[in-house]
Protein backbone atom coordinates (compact mmCIF):
# COMPACT_ATOMS: atom_id res chain seq x y z
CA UNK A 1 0.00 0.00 0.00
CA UNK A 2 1.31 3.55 -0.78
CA UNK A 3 0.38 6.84 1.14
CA UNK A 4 1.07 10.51 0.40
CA UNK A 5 1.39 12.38 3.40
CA UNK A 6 0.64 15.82 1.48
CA UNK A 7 0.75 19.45 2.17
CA UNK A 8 1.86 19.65 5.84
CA UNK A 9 4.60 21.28 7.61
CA UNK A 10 7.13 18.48 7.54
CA UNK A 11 10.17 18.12 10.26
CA UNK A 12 12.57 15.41 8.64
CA UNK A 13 14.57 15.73 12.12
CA UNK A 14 17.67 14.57 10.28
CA UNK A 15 19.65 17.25 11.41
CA UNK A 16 20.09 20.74 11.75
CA UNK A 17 16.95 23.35 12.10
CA UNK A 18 15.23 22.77 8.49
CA UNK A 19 11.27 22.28 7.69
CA UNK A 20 9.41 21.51 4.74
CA UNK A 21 6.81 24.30 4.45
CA UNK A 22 4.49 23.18 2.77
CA UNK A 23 5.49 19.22 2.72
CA UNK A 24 4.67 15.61 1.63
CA UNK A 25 5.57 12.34 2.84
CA UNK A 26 5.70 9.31 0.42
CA UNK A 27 5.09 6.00 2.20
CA UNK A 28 5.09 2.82 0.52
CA UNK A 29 4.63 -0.32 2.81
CA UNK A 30 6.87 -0.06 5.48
CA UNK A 31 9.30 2.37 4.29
CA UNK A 32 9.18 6.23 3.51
CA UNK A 33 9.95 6.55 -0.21
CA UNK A 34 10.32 10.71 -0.72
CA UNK A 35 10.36 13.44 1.39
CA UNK A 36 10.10 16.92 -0.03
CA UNK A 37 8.09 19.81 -1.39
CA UNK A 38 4.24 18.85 -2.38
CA UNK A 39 5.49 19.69 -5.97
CA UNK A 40 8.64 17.24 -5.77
CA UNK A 41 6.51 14.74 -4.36
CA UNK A 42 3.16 14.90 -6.00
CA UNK A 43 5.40 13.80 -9.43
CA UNK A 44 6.93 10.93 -8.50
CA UNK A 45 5.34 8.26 -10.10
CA UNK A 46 4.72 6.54 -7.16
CA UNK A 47 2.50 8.87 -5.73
CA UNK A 48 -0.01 7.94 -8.77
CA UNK A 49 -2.58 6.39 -6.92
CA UNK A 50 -1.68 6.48 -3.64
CA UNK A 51 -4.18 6.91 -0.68
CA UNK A 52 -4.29 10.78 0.18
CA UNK A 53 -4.25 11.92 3.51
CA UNK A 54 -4.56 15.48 3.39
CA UNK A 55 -2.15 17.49 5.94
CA UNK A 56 -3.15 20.87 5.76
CA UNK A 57 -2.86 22.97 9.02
CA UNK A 58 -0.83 20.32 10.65
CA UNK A 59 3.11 19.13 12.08
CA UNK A 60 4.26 16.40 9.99
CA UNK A 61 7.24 14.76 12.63
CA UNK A 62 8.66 11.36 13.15
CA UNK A 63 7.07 9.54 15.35
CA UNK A 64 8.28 10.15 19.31
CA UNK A 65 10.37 8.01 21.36
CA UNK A 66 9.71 7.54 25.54
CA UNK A 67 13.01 6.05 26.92
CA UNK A 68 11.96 5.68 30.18
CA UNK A 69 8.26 4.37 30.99
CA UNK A 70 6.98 1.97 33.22
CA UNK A 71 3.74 0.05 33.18
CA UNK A 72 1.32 0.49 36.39
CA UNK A 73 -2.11 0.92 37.09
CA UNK A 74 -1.19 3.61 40.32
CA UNK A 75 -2.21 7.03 38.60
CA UNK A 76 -3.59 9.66 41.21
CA UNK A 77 -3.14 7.60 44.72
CA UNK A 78 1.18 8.32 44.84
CA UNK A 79 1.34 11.70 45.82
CA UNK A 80 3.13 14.28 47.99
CA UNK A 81 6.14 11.91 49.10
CA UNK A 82 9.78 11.93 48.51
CA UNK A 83 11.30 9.19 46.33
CA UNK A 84 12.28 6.59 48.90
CA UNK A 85 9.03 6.85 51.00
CA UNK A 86 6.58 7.15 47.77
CA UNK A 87 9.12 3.89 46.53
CA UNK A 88 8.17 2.21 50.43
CA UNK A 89 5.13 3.23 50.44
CA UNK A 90 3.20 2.51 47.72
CA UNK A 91 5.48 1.43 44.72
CA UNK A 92 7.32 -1.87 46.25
CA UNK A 93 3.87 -2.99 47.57
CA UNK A 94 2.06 -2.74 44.55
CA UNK A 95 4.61 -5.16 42.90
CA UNK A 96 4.12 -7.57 45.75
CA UNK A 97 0.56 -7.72 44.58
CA UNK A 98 1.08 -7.69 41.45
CA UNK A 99 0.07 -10.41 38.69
CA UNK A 100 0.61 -11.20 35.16
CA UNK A 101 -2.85 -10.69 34.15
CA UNK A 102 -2.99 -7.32 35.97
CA UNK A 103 0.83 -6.51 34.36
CA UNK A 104 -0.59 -7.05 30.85
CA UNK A 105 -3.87 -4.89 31.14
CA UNK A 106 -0.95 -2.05 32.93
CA UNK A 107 0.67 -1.97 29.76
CA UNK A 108 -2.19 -2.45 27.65
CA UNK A 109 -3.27 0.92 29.08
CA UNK A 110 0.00 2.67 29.37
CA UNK A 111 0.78 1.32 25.83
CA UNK A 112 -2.93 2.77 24.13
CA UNK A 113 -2.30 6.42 26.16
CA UNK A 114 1.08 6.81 24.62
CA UNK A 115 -0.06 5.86 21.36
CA UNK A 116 -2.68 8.15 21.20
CA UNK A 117 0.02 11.16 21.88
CA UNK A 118 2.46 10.04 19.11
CA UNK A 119 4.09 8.12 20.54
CA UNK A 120 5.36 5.21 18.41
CA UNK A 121 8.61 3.82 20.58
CA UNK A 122 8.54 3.36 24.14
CA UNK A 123 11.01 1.31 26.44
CA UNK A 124 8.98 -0.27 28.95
CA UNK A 125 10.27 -1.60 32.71
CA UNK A 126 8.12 -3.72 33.82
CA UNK A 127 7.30 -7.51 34.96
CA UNK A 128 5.79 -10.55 33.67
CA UNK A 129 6.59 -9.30 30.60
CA UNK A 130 5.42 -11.76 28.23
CA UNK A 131 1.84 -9.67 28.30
CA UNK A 132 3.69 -6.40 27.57
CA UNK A 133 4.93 -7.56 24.47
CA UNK A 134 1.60 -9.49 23.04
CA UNK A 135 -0.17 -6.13 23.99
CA UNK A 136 2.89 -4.20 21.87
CA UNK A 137 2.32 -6.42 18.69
CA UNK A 138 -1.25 -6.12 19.01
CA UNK A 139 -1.49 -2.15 19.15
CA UNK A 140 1.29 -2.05 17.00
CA UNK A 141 3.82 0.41 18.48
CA UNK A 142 7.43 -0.64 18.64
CA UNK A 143 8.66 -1.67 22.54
CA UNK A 144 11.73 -2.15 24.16
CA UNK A 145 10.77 -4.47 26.99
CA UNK A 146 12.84 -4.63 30.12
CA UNK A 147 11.98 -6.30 33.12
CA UNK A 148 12.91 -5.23 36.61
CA UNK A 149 15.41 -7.17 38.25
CA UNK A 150 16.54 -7.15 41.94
CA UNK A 151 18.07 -9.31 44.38
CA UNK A 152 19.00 -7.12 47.25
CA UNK A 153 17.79 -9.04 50.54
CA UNK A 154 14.05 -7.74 50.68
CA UNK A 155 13.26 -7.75 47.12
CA UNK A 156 12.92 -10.97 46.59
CA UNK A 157 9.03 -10.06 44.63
CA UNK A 158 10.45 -8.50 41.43
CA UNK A 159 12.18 -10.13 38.17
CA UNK A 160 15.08 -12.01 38.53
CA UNK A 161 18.05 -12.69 35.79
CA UNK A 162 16.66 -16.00 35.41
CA UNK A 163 13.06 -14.56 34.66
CA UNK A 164 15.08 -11.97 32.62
CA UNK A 165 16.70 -14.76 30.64
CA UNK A 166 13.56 -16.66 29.61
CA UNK A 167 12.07 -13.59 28.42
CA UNK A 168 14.90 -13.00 26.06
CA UNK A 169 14.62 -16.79 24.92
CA UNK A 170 11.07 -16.28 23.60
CA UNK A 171 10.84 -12.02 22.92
CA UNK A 172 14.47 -11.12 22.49
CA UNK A 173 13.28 -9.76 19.07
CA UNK A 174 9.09 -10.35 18.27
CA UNK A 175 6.28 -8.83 15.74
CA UNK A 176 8.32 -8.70 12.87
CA UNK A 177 11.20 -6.47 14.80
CA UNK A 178 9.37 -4.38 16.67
CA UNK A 179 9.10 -5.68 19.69
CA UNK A 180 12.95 -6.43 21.31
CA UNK A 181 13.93 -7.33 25.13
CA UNK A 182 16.47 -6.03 26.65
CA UNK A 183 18.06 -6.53 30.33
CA UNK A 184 17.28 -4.61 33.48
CA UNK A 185 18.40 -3.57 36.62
CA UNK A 186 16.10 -1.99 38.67
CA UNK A 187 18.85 0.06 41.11
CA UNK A 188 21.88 0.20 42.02
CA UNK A 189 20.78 0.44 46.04
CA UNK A 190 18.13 -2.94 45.14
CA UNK A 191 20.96 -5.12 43.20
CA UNK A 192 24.09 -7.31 44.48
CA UNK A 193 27.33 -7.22 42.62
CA UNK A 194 27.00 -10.68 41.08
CA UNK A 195 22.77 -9.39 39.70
CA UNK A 196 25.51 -6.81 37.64
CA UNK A 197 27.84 -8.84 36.51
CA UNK A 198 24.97 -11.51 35.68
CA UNK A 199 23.07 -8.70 34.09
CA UNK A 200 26.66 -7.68 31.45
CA UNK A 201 27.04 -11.50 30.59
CA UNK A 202 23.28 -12.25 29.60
CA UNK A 203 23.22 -8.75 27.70
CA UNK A 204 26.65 -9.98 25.73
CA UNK A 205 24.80 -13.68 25.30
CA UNK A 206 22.18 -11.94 23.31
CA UNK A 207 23.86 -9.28 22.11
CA UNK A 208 20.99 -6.53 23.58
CA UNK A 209 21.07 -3.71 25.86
CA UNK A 210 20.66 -2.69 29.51
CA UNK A 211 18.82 -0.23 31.32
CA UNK A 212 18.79 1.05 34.86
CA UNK A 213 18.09 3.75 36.99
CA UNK A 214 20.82 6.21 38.83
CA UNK A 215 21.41 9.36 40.87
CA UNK A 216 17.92 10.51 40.48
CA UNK A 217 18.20 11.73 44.05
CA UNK A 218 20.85 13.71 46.77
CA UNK A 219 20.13 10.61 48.91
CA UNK A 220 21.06 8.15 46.51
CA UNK A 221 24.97 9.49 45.98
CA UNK A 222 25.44 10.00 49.45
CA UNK A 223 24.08 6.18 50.01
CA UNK A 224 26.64 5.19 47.05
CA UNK A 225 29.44 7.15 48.44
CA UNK A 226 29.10 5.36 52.01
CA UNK A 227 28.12 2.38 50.75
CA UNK A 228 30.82 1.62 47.84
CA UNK A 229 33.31 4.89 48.31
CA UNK A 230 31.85 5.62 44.49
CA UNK A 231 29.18 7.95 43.43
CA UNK A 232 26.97 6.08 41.44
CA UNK A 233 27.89 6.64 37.74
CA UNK A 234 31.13 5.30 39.02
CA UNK A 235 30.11 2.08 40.31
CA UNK A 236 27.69 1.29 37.23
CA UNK A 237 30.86 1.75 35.11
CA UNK A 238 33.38 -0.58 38.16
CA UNK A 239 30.07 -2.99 37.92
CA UNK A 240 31.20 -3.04 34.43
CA UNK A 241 27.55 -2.33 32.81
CA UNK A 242 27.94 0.94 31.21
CA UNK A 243 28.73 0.79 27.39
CA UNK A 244 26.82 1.66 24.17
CA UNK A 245 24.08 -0.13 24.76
CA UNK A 246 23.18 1.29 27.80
CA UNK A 247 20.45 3.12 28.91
CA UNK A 248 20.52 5.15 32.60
CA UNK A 249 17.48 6.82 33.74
CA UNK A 250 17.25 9.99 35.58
CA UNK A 251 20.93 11.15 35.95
CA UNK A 252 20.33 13.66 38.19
CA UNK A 253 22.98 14.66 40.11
CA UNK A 254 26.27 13.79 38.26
CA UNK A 255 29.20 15.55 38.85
CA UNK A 256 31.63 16.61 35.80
CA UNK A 257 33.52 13.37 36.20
CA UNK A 258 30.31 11.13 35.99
CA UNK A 259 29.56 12.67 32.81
CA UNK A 260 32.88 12.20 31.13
CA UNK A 261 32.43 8.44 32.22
CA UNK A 262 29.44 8.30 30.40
CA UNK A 263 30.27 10.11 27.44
CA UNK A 264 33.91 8.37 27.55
CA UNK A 265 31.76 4.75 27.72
CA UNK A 266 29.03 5.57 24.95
CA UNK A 267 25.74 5.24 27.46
CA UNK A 268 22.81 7.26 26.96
CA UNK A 269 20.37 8.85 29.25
CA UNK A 270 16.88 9.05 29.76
CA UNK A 271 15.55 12.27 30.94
CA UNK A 272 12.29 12.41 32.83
CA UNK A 273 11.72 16.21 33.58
CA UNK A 274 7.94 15.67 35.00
CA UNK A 275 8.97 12.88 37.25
CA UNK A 276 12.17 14.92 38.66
CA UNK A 277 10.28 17.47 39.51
CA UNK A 278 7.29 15.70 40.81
CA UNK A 279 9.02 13.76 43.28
CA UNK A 280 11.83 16.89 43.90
CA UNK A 281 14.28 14.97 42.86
CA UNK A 282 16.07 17.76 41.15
CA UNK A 283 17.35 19.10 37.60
CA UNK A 284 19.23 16.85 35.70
CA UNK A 285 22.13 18.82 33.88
CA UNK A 286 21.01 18.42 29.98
CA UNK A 287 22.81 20.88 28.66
CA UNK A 288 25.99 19.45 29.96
CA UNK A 289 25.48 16.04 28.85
CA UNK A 290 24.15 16.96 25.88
CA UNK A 291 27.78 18.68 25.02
CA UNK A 292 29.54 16.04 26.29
CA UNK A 293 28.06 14.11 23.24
CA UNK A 294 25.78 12.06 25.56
CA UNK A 295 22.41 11.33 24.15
CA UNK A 296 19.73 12.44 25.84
CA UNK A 297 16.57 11.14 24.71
CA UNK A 298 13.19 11.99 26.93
CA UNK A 299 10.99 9.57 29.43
CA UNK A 300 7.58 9.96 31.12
CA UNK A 301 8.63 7.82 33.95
CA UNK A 302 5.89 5.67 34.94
CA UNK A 303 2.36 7.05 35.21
CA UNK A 304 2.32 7.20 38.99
CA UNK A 305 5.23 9.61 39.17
CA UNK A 306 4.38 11.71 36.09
CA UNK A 307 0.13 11.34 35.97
CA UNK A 308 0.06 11.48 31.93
CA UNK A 309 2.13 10.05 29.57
CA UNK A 310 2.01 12.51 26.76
CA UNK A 311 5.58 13.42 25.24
CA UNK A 312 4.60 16.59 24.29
CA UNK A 313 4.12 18.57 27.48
CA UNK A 314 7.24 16.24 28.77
CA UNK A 315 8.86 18.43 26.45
CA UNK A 316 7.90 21.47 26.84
CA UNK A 317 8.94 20.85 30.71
CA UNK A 318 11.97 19.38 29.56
CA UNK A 319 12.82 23.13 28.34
CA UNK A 320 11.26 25.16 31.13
CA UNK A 321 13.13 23.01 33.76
CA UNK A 322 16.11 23.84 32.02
CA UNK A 323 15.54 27.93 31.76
CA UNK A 324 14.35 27.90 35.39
CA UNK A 325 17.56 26.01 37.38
CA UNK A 326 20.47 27.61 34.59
CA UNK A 327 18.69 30.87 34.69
CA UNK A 328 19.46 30.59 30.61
CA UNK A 329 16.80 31.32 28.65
CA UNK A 330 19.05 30.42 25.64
CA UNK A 331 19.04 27.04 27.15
CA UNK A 332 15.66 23.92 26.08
CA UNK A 333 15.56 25.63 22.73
CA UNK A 334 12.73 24.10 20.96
CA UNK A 335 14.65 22.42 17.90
CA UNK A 336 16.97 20.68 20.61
CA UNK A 337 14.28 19.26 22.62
CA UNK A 338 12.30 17.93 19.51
CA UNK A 339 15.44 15.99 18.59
CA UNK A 340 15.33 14.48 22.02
CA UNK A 341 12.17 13.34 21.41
CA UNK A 342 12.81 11.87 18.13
CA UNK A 343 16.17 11.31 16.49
CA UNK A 344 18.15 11.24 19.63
CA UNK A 345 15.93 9.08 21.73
CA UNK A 346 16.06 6.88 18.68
CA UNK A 347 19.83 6.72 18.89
CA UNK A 348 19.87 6.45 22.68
CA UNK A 349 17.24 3.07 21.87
CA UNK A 350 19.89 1.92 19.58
CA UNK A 351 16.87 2.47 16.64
CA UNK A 352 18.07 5.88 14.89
CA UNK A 353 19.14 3.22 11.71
CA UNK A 354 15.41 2.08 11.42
CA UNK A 355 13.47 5.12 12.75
CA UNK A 356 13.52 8.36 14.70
CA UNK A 357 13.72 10.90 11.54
CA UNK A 358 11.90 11.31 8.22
CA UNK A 359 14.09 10.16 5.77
CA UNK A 360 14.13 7.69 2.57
CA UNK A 361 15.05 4.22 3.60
CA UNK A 362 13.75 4.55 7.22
CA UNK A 363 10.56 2.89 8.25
CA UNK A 364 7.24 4.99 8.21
CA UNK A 365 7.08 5.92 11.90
CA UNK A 366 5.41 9.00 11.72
CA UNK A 367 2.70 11.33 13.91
CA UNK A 368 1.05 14.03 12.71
CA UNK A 369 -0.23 17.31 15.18
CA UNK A 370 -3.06 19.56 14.45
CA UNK A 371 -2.18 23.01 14.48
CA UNK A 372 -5.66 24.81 13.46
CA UNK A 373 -6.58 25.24 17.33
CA UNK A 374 -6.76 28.64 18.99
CA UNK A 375 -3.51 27.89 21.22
CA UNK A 376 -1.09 27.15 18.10
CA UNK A 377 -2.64 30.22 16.34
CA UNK A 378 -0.89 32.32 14.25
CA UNK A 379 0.81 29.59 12.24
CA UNK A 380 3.36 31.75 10.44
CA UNK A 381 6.06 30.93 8.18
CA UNK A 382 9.38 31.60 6.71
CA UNK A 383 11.49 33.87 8.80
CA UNK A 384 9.24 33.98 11.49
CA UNK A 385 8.44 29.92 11.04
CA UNK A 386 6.66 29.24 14.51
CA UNK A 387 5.97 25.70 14.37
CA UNK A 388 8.71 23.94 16.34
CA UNK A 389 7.62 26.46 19.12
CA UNK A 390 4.47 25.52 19.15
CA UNK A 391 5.16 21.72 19.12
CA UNK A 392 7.16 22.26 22.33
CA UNK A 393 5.54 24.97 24.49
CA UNK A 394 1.70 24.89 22.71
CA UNK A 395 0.69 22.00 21.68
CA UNK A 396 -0.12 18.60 23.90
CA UNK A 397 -0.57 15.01 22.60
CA UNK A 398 -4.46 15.63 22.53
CA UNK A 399 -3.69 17.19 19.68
CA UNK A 400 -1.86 14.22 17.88
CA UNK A 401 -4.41 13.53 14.66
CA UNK A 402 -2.60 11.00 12.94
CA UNK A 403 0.15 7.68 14.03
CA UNK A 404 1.71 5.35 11.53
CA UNK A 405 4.48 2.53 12.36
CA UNK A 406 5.96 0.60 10.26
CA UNK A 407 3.55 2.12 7.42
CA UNK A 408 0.01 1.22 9.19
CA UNK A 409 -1.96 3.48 10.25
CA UNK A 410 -2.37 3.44 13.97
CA UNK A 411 -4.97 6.51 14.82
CA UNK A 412 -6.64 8.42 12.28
CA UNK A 413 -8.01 11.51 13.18
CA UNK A 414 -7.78 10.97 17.01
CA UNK A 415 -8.50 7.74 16.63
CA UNK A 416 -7.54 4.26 17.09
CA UNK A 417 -7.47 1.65 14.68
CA UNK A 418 -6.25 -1.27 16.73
CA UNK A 419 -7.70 -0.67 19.81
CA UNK A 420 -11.02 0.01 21.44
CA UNK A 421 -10.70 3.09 24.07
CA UNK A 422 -13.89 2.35 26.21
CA UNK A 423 -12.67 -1.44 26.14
CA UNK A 424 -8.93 -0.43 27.73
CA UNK A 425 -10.60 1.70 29.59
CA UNK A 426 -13.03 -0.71 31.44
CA UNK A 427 -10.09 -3.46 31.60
CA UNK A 428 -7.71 -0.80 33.36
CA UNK A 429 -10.41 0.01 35.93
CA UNK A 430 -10.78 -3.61 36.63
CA UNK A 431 -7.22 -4.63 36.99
CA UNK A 432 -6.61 -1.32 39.23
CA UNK A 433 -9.58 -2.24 41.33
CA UNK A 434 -8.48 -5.89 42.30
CA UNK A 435 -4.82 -4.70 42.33
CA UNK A 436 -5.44 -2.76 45.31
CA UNK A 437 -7.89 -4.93 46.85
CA UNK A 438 -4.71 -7.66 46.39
CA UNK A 439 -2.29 -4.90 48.12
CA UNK A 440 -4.69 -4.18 51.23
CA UNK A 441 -5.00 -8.34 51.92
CA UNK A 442 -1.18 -7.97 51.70
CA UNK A 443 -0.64 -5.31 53.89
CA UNK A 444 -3.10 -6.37 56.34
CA UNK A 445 -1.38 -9.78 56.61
């Protein structure tokens, strides 16, 4: 099937600060074909009878990529704590209660939200993962499924390496490629030395990736520096787990030296702006990273610590957080954070060959925004081109009109094609429900 993406405002994303304006979008199968004026486009003989979809008035971007997610069913009931009592609390509980069926409808929910906001890649930690990823090929969205391991004395109720290992034996790559498993570590404070090196030697057995979370609070570094002598950046990398295919969360509070050891070693980072400053956990230092050659793509975090999961307004507060705490306002310029959000969260994924950017050869992940509503008015163009502004500081994902992966069409016009909202809907309220019914017989026990 062939599709001509015509006459919208078109952000290839493959580098630079350059827009189509007015665009098209050639799309045959899986693949994007042409890119380029509607003139350039509308004559190449593949666009002869190709299904229309008429972009006028809207953003024409790749599709966007959450690097940091996790799957829950806690929305609304988390609030007002720091990170290690909200974690005690209510977080480590919930996973005690917690059950594959109930997991799967989590991420069926998580998974439909996202999707409706344009976003197209997510990388998921999670548990019983086997659900995540038949809800994944069934919406259709790629996924990047990780599951949380610990064996610190007390956490004996999440994923193990073992439980990590079978996933990768059955979903190590699934749905035709989009769907990959990678290996996780929930914390450095919840895992032993040997879950680490365990964790580097089943990542090099199936040649995948590893994610994990660090120095998202003050706490945490002074708990690393009495408990190893290290910050934390510095015993991921003597745990030996840092490297190109890594994937750190948060990164919070790093000192000059921790980001040379991640830049030095090739691992990305996944910045979660709402959750930092939800749970006060601080300002991560983007810009710094970010010239250090780091890349820096953006996460919601899971819904519990963020309350949406729309990559939109994640970055428009990934640029405000940065203006506020460097007092820069040259600083979260718009064009930088929309390549977070697409090509370099792609790259941080280990996907910016396949996706992440509008370009011939890549697949057709793409989202389109509507930009005919009062709060992205005046469109203007040219000198005074507007449009990444809005996309960043304007516009939200319930504005998202349009999602394609891999070619098919995944909403049109606000809505979904491979899923029933009303149907998630009921299912999520359902699995919450007897989730925290399962938590109170726990905690009463």
């Amino acid at each position: 099937m062939t599709t001509l993406l015509r006459n919208g405002i078109v952000l290839p994303m493959t580098g630079g600060r350059t827009l189509l304006d007015p665009g098209s979008v050639l799309v045959e199968g899986t693949d994007i074909v042409a890119v380029g004026p509607v003139a350039e486009v509308d004559t190449d003989p593949r666009a002869a009878g190709a299904e229309v979809v008429d972009l006028t008035g809207h953003a024409v971007l790749p599709g966007l990529h959450n690097c940091h997610l996790h799957s829950g069913l806690l929305r609304g009931t988390a609030e007002s704590l720091s990170l290690w009592d909200w974690l005690k609390t209510y977080v480590d509980p919930a996973h005690r209660a917690l059950t594959p069926e109930i997991a799967r409808v989590a991420s069926l929910h998580c998974y439909a939200e996202g999707l409706l906001a344009g976003t197209t890649s997510v990388m998921d930690m999670w548990r019983f993962m086997e659900g995540s990823a038949e809800v994944a090929d069934r919406l259709g969205l790629r996924a990047t499924l990780v599951p949380y391991v610990a064996d610190e004395e007390g956490y004996d109720y999440f994923e193990t390496i073992e439980t990590n290992r079978r996933l990768l034996e059955t979903h190590a790559v699934a749905a035709d490629g989009r769907v990959r498993s990678w290996v996780g570590l929930e914390h450095l404070l919840y895992c032993t030395p040997t879950a680490f090196r365990a964790a580097a030697d089943l990542a090099e057995e199936f040649g995948t990736g590893i994610h994990t979370h660090s120095s998202e609070s003050l706490w945490e570094v002074q708990e690393s520096l009495t408990r190893f002598g290290r910050r934390p950046v510095e015993e991921l990398h003597n745990r030996g787990v840092l490297g190109e295919r890594t994937v750190v969360a948060h990164c919070v509070w790093l000192d000059d030296r921790e980001i040379q050891v991640l830049a030095a070693t090739g691992t990305s980072v996944a910045h979660c702006p709402c959750s930092n400053m939800k749970l006060s956990s601080g300002p991560a230092r983007v810009g710094a990273m970010r010239a250090a050659g780091i890349a820096v793509g953006l996460g919601s975090d899971g819904e519990k610590e963020n309350n949406n999961l729309d990559l939109l307004e994640e970055m428009k507060f990934a640029s405000l957080l940065q203006k506020v705490t460097t007092l820069d306002p040259t600083t979260g310029d718009p064009w930088d954070v929309l390549t977070m959000a697409t090509i370099e969260g792609a790259r941080a994924l280990g996907l910016d060959a396949v996706t992440g950017s509008l370009e011939v050869g890549k697949r057709a992940d793409i989202a389109t925004v509507d930009l005919r509503g009062l709060h992205t008015t005046p469109i203007l163009h040219g000198a005074d081109q507007n449009v990444p502004a809005h996309l960043v500081f304007s516009a939200s994902g319930r504005d998202v009109r349009d999602v394609w992966v891999d070619g098919r069409r995944l909403v049109a016009g606000g809505q979904p094609t491979t899923f029933d909202v009303a149907s998630v809907r009921a299912e999520a309220q359902a699995a919450a429900e007897e989730l925290f019914a399962r938590r109170a017989a726990l905690t009463k026990s």
